[in-house]
C-alpha atoms as a PDB file:
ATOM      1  CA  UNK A   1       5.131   5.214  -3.361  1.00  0.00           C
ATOM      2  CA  UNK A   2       7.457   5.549  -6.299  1.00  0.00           C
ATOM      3  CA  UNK A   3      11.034   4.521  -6.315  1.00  0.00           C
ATOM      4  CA  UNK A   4      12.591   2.691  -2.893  1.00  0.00           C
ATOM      5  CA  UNK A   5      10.610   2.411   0.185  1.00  0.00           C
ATOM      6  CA  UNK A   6      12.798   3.605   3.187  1.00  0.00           C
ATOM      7  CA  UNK A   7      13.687   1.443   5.868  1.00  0.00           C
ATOM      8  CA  UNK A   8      12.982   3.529   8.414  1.00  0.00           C
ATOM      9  CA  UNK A   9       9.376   4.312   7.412  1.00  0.00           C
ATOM     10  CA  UNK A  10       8.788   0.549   6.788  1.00  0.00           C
ATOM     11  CA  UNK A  11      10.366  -0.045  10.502  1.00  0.00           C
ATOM     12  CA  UNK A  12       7.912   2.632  11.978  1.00  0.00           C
ATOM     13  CA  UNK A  13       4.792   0.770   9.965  1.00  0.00           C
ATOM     14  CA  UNK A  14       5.747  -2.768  11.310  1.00  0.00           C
ATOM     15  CA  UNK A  15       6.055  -1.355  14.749  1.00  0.00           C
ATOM     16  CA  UNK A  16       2.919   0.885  14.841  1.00  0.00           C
ATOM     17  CA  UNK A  17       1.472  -2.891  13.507  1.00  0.00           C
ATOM     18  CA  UNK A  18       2.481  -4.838  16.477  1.00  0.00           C
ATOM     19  CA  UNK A  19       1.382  -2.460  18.477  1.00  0.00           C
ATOM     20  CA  UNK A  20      -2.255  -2.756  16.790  1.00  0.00           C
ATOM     21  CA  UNK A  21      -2.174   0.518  14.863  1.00  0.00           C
ATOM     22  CA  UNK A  22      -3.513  -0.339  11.426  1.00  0.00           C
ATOM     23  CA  UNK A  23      -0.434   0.357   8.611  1.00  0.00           C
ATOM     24  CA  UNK A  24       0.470  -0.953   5.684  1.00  0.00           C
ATOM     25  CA  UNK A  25       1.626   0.503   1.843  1.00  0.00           C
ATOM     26  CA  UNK A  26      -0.143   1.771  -1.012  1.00  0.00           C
ATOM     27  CA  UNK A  27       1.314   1.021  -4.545  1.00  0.00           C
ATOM     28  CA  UNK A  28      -0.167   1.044  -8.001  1.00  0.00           C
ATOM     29  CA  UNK A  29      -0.408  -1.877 -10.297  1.00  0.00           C
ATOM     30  CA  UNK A  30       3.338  -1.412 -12.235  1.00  0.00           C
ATOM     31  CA  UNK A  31       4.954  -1.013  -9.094  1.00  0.00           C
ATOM     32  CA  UNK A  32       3.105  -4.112  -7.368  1.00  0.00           C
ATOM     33  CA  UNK A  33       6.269  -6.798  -7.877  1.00  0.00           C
ATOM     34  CA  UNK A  34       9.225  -3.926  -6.899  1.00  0.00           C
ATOM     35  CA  UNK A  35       6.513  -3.230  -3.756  1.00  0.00           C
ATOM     36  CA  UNK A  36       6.329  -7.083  -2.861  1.00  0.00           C
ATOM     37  CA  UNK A  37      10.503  -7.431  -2.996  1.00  0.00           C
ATOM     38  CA  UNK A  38      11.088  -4.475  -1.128  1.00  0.00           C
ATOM     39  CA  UNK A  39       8.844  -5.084   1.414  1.00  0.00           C
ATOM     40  CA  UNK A  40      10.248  -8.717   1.599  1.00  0.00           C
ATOM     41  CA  UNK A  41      13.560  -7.564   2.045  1.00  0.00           C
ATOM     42  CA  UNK A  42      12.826  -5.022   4.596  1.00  0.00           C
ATOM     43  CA  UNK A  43      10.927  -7.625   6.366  1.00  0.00           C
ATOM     44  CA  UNK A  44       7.575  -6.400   6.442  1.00  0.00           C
ATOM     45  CA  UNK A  45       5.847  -8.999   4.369  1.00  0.00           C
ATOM     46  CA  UNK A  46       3.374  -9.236   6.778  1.00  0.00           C
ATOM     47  CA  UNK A  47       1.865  -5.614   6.139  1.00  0.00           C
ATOM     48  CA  UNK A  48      -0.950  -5.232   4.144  1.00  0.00           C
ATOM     49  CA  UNK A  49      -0.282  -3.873   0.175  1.00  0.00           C
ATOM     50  CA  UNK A  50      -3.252  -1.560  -1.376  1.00  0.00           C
ATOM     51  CA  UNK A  51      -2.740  -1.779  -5.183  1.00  0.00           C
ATOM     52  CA  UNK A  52      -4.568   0.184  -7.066  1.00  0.00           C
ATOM     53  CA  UNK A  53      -4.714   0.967 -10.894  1.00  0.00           C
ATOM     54  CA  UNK A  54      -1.434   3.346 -12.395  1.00  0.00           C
ATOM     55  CA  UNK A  55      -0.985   6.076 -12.975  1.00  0.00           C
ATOM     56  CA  UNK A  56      -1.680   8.038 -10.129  1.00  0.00           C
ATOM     57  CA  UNK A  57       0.133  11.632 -11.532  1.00  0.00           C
ATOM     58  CA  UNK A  58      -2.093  13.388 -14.289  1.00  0.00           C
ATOM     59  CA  UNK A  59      -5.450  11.958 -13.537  1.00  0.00           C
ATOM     60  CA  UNK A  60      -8.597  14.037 -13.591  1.00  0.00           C
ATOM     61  CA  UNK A  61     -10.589  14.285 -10.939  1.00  0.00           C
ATOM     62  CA  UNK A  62     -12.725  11.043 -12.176  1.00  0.00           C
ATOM     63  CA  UNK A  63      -9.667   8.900 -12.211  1.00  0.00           C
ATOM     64  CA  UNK A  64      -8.355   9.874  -8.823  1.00  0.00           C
ATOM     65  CA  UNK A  65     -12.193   8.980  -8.169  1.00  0.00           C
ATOM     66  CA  UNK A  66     -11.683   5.576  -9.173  1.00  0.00           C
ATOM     67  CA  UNK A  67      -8.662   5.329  -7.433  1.00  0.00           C
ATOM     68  CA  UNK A  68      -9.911   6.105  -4.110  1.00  0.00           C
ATOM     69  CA  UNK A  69     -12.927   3.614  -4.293  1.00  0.00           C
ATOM     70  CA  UNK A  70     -10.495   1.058  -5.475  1.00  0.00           C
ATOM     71  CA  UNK A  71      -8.376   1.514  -2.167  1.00  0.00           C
ATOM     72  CA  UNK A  72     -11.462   2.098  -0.193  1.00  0.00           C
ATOM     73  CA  UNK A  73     -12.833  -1.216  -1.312  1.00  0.00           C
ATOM     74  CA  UNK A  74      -9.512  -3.442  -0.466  1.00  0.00           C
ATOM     75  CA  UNK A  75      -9.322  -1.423   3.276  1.00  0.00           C
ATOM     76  CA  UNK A  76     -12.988  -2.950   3.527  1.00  0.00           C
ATOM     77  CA  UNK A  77     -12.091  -6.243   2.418  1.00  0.00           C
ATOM     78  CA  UNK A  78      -9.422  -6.586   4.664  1.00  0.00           C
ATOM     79  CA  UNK A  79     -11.187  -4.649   7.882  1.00  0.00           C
ATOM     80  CA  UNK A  80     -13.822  -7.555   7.477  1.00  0.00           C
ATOM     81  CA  UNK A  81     -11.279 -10.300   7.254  1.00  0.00           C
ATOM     82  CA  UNK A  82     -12.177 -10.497   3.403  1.00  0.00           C
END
């Protein structure tokens, strides 16, 4: 997500959460830290954060590639308690 996350969307994630729906936020690695804050101040630290490697604009089709495995393979980690 570039720029500010919205409140509301980060209210609907937390409550599809509780209510056992998996959500969380995707980010890439220079927006990691402004991702952490903003989700602490909207008070969904407890959601899971997918980082993966910036940028995500511009890439060919191998570096979207990459991109995808990288999420792929934290989803997995977490699904599995990893």
């Amino acid at each position: 997500m570039t720029g500010l996350m919205r409140p509301a969307a980060i209210a609907g994630m937390r409550s599809a959460s509780k209510a056992g729906t998996p959500a969380g936020l995707i980010t890439t690695t220079v927006f990691q830290r402004l991702a952490l804050g903003e989700m602490a101040a909207l008070g969904a630290s407890g959601l899971p954060l997918l980082v993966v490697q910036h940028p995500l604009g511009g890439e060919a089709p191998e570096g979207v590639s990459r991109r995808i495995a990288q999420a792929v393979e934290q989803i997995e980690a977490m699904l599995s308690g990893g």
